[in-house]
Every structure is written in structure tokens, then in C-alpha cells.
Protein backbone atom coordinates (compact mmCIF):
# COMPACT_ATOMS: atom_id res chain seq x y z
CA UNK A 1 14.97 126.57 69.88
CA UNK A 2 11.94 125.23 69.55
CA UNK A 3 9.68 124.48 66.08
CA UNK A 4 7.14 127.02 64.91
CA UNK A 5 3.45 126.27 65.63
CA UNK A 6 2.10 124.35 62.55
CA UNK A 7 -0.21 125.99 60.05
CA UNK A 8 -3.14 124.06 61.07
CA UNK A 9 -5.74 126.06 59.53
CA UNK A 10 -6.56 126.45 55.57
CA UNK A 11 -5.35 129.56 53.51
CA UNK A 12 -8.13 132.09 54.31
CA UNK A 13 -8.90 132.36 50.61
CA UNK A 14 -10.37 129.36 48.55
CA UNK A 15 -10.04 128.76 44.72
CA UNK A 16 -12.98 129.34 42.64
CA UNK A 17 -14.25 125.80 41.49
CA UNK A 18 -12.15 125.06 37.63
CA UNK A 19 -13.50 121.99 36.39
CA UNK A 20 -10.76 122.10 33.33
CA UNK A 21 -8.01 122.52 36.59
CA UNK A 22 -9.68 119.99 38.23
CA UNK A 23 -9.52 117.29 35.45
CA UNK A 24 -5.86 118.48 34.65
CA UNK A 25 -5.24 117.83 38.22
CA UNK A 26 -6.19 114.47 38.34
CA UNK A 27 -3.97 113.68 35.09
CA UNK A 28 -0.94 115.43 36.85
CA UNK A 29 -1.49 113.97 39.70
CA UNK A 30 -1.49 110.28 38.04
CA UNK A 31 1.60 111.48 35.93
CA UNK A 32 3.71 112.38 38.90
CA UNK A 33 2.68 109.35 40.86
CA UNK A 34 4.38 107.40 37.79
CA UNK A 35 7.46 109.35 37.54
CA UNK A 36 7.92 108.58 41.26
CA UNK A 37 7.40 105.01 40.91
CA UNK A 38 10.25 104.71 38.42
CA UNK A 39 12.71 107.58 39.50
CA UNK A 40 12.08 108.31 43.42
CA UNK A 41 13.70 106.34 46.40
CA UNK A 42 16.93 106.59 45.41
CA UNK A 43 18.58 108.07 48.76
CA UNK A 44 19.13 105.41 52.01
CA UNK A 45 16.84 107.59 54.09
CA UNK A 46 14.21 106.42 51.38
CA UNK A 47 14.64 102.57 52.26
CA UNK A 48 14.31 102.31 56.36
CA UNK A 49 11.40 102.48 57.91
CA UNK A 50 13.04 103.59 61.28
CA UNK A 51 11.41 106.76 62.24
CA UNK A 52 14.28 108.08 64.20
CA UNK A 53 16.44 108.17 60.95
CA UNK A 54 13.52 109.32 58.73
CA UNK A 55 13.63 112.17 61.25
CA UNK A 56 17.18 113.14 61.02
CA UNK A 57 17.64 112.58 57.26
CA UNK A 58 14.89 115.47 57.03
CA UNK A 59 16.33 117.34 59.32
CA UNK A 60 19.08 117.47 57.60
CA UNK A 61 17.47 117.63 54.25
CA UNK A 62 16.24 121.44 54.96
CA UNK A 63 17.84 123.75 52.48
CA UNK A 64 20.71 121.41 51.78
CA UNK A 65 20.94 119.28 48.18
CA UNK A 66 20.54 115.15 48.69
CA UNK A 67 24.17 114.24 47.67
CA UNK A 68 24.99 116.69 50.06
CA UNK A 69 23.28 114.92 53.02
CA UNK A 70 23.82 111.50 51.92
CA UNK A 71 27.21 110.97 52.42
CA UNK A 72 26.59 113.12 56.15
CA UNK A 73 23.75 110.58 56.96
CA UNK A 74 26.00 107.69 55.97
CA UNK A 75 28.51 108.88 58.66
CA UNK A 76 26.20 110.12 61.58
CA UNK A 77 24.74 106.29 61.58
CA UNK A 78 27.52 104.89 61.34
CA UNK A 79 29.44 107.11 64.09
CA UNK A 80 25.79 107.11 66.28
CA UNK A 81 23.87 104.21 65.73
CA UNK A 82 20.30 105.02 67.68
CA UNK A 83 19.38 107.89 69.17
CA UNK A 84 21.01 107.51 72.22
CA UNK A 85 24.86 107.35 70.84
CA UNK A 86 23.23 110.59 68.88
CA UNK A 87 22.28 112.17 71.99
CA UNK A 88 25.63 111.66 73.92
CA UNK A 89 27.94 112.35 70.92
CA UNK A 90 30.55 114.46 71.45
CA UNK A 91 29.84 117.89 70.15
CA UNK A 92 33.27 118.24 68.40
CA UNK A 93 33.53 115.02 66.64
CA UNK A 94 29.64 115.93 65.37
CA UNK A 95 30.33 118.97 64.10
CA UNK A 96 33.07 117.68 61.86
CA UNK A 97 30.77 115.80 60.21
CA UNK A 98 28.41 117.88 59.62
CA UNK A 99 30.89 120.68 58.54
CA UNK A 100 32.48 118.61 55.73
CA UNK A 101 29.64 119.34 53.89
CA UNK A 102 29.18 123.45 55.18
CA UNK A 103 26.36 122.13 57.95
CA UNK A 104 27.77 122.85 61.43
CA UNK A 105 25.00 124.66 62.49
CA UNK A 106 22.60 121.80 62.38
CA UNK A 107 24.50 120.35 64.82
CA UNK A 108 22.87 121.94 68.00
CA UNK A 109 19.67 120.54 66.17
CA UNK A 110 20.83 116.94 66.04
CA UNK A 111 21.92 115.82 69.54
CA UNK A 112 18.44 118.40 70.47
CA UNK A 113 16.47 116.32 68.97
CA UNK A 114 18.28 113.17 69.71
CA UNK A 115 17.75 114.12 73.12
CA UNK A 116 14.27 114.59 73.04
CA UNK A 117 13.47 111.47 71.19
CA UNK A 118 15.38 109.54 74.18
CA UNK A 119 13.36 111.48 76.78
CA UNK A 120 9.97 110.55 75.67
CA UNK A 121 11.25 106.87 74.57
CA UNK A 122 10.98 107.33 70.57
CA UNK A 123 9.95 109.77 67.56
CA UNK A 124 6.26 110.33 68.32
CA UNK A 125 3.58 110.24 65.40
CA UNK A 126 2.08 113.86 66.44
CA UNK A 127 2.58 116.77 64.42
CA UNK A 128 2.29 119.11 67.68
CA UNK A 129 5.03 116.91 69.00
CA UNK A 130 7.59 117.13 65.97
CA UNK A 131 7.13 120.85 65.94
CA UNK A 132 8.30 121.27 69.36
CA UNK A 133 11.82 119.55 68.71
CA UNK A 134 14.51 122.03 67.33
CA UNK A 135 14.18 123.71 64.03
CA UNK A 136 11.57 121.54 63.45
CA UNK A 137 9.05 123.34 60.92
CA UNK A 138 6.44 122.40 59.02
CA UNK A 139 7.49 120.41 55.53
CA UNK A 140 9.57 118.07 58.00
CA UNK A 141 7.10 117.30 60.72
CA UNK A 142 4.54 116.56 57.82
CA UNK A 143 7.47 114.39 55.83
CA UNK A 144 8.12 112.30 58.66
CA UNK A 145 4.36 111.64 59.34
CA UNK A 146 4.38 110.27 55.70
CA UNK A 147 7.35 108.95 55.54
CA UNK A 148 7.94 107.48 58.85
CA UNK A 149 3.90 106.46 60.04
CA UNK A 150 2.30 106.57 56.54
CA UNK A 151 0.14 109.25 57.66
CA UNK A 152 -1.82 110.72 54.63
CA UNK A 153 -0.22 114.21 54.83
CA UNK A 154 1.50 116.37 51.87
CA UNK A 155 4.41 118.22 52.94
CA UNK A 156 4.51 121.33 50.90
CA UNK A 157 7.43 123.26 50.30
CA UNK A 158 9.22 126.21 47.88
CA UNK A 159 9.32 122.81 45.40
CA UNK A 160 5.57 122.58 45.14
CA UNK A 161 5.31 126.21 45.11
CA UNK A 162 6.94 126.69 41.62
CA UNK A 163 6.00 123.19 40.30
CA UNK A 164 2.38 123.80 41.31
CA UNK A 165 2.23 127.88 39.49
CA UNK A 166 3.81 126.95 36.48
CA UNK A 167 2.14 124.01 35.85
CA UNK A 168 -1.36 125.55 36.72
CA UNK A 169 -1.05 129.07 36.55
CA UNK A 170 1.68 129.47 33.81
CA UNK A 171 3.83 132.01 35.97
CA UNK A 172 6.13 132.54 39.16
CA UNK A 173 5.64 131.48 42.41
CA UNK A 174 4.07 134.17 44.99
CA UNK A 175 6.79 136.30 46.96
CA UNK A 176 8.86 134.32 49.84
CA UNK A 177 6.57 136.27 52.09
CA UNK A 178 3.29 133.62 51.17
CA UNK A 179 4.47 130.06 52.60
CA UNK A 180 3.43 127.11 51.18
CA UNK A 181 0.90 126.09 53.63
CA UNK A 182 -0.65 129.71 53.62
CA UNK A 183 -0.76 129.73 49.92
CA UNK A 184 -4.62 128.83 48.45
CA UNK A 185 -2.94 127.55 45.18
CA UNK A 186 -0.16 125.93 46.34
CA UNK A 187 -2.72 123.87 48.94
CA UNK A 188 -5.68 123.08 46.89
CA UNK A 189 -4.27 121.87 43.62
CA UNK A 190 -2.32 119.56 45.72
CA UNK A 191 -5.48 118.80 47.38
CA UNK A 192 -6.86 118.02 43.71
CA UNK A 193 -3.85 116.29 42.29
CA UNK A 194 -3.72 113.75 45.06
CA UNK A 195 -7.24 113.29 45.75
CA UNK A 196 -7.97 109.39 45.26
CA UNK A 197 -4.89 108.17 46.13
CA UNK A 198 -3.99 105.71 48.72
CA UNK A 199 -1.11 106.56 51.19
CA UNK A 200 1.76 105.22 49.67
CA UNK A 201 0.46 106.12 45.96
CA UNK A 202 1.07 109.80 47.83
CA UNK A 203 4.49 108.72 49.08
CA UNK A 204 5.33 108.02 44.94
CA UNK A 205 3.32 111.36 44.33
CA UNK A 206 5.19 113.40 46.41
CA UNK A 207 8.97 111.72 45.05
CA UNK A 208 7.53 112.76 41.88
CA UNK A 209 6.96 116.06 42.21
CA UNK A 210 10.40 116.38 43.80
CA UNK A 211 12.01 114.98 41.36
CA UNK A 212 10.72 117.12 38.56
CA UNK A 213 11.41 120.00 40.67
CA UNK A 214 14.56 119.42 41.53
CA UNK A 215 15.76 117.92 37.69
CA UNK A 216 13.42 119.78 35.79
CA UNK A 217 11.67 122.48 37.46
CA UNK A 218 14.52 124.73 38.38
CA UNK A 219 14.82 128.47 39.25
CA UNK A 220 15.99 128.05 35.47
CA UNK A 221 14.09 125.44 34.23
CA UNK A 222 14.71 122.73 31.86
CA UNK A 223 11.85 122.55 30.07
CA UNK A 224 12.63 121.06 26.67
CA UNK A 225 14.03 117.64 28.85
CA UNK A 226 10.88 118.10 31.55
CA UNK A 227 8.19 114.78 31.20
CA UNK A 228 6.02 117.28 32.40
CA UNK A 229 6.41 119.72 29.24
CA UNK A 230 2.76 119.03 27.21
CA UNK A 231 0.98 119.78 30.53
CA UNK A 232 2.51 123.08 31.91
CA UNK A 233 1.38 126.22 31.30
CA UNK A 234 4.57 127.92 31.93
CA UNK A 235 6.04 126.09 29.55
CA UNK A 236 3.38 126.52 26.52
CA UNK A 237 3.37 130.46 27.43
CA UNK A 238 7.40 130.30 26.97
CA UNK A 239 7.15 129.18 23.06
């Protein structure tokens, strides 16, 4: 199965220009940047700079917790050492790794895209050519361009969604139906909160935002323990 085509184009509606949003942005921006300076890169996939395993830590990251995926990274290196080992590995013995943490469908994925990295002699830094490997979508072909090539790319995701509204707009992220990438909010304060900064000050930006969202920033949020608390709207409407 291959990726879906990549939304390259901009939501079709813009925000209206908010110089108060603007100059919140800027401070929110700066504030997350911090918070992932002293609290992100915590996971192994965090400290290589091997694209190949940038690429299947992602992968495997999709809809699945970190200490879920850590301890199934850990293995699947150890087991399969390059991509090669990956793409010969014995579809049995993978999928017991991968199940031990409820994952045994990814494993098609892996030795698919193990496969394809061997065919064209590496993990390529093109976005058209991530999204053709399997189940390859848009928040991972954009992670591993930052990630892996230090490409200045955000990848966007539910995360950003709900950090992004309640923060901004003081409510709810839009319906599953509005992606990330389609969503003029979602894009453009993101746009506004890393404007300015260099590549890997977006690396730290985007560990921050993650880590509020996934500490903080829940479905049921924390909000009294949140660093991000004095600046959210959501959070100031909820008192």
C-alpha cells in the first residue's frame, strides 16, 4: 500500500491578519522552543542521526505511545541491524516483536519499506519519495525530513491540532474530518509561532509542543500542572 499524496498546497482559507495572535505567537513559540530544550530528546530514536532508523522509529510512532515503541525499536535494531537484515527478516520472528506491544500489523509496513530503502540504495530526502513507501503519510514523511536531513518542515498532527485551538482559540479542535495540514489555524499559527527560528531551534520547537501535548494537553487536560497555563485561552475560559 502505498502513502497518500502529500498536502502540498495551503488550506484554501487564510486567517485574517491578528497582530495580538501574532505577538502571542512569537512568545509561544519561544516558550515551547525552551520547554523542548530541557524536556525533549528523551527516546533513542531522538539521538541517531541515521535516517533509516529515524524512518522506522516514526513509522512506528503513528498512533502508538513512545514507551510503547521504545522497547519495539530497541529489539528490531538489535534483531535487524540496517535495512537490509530488515528487509530479509523473517516475517514470523518480526511479527513477534511487533505484537508484544499489540503492533503486528505494522509489520507488512516494515520489511516494505525496508525493502524499498535497499532498492534505491538509502532513505531519500524527498517528500514525494517518503510518501510512496507503505503507510507512509504526511506527519512522518515531514518528521523524517526534520529529523533525519534537518529540512525546515513542521510536521503537524492531531497534537498540534488541540495544542494550537486551545491555546489560540480557547476551544476544541475542528472535527477528525479537517486534517492538520488542511486546517488554516492549525497551519498558520504554526507558521507564526516558528517564524524566526533556525532549523534545529524548530527541531526543540516541535519536542516542545509534543511534550505539552502529550503531558499536559490531553483529551482531558491537565491544566493546573501545564507551563503553558498563563498563555492559553482554553485554560483562562475554564476558570
Amino acid at each position: 500500500m502505498a502513502g497518500r499524496a502529500y498536502v502540498f498546497s495551503k488550506p484554501k482559507r487564510r486567517l485574517s491578519d491578528d497582530p495580538a495572535r501574532t505577538s502571542k505567537a512569537e512568545v509561544v513559540g519561544r516558550l515551547l522552543l525552551q520547554i523542548g530544550v530541557d524536556h525533549g530528546d528523551r527516546f533513542p530514536w531522538h539521538h541517531t542521526d541515521d535516517p533509516f532508523r529515524i524512518l522506522v522509529a516514526e513509522y512506528l510512532l503513528a498512533r502508538t505511545a513512545r514507551t510503547i515503541v521504545e522497547p519495539i525499536y530497541n529489539e528490531i535494531f538489535k534483531l535487524y541491524p540496517h535495512p537490509i537484515a530488515l528487509a530479509h527478516a523473517d516475517t514470523k520472528q518480526l511479527a513477534e516483536v511487533t505484537k508484544s506491544a499489540g503492533l503486528p500489523t505494522k509489520t507488512a509496513g516494515l520489511k516494505g519499506i525496508a525493502e524499498q530503502v535497499v532498492r534505491d540504495n538509502g532513505v531519500k530526502p524527498d517528500r514525494s519519495w517518503l510518501l510512496s513507501l507503505p503507510f507512509v503519510g504526511d506527519y512522518v514523511a515531514d518528521a523524517v525530513l526534520l529529523y533525519a536531513f534537518k529540512q525546515r518542515v513542521v510536521p503537524l498532527d492531531r497534537n498540534f491540532q488541540r495544542v494550537v485551538h486551545r491555546i489560540f482559540f480557547g476551544q476544541a479542535p475542528p472535527k477528525r474530518s479537517v486534517e492538520p495540514y488542511r486546517d488554516p489555524e492549525t497551519v498558520y499559527v504554526v507558521e507564526e509561532m516558528t517564524a524566526g527560528l533556525s532549523i534545529e531551534e524548530v527541531r526543540s520547537f516541535h519536542q516542545g509542543l509534543l511534550v505539552v501535548a502529550w503531558n499536559y494537553c490531553r483529551h482531558s487536560p491537565r491544566i493546573s500542572l501545564c507551563p503553558l497555563e498563563k498563555s492559553c485561552l482554553y485554560a483562562q475560559r475554564g476558570k
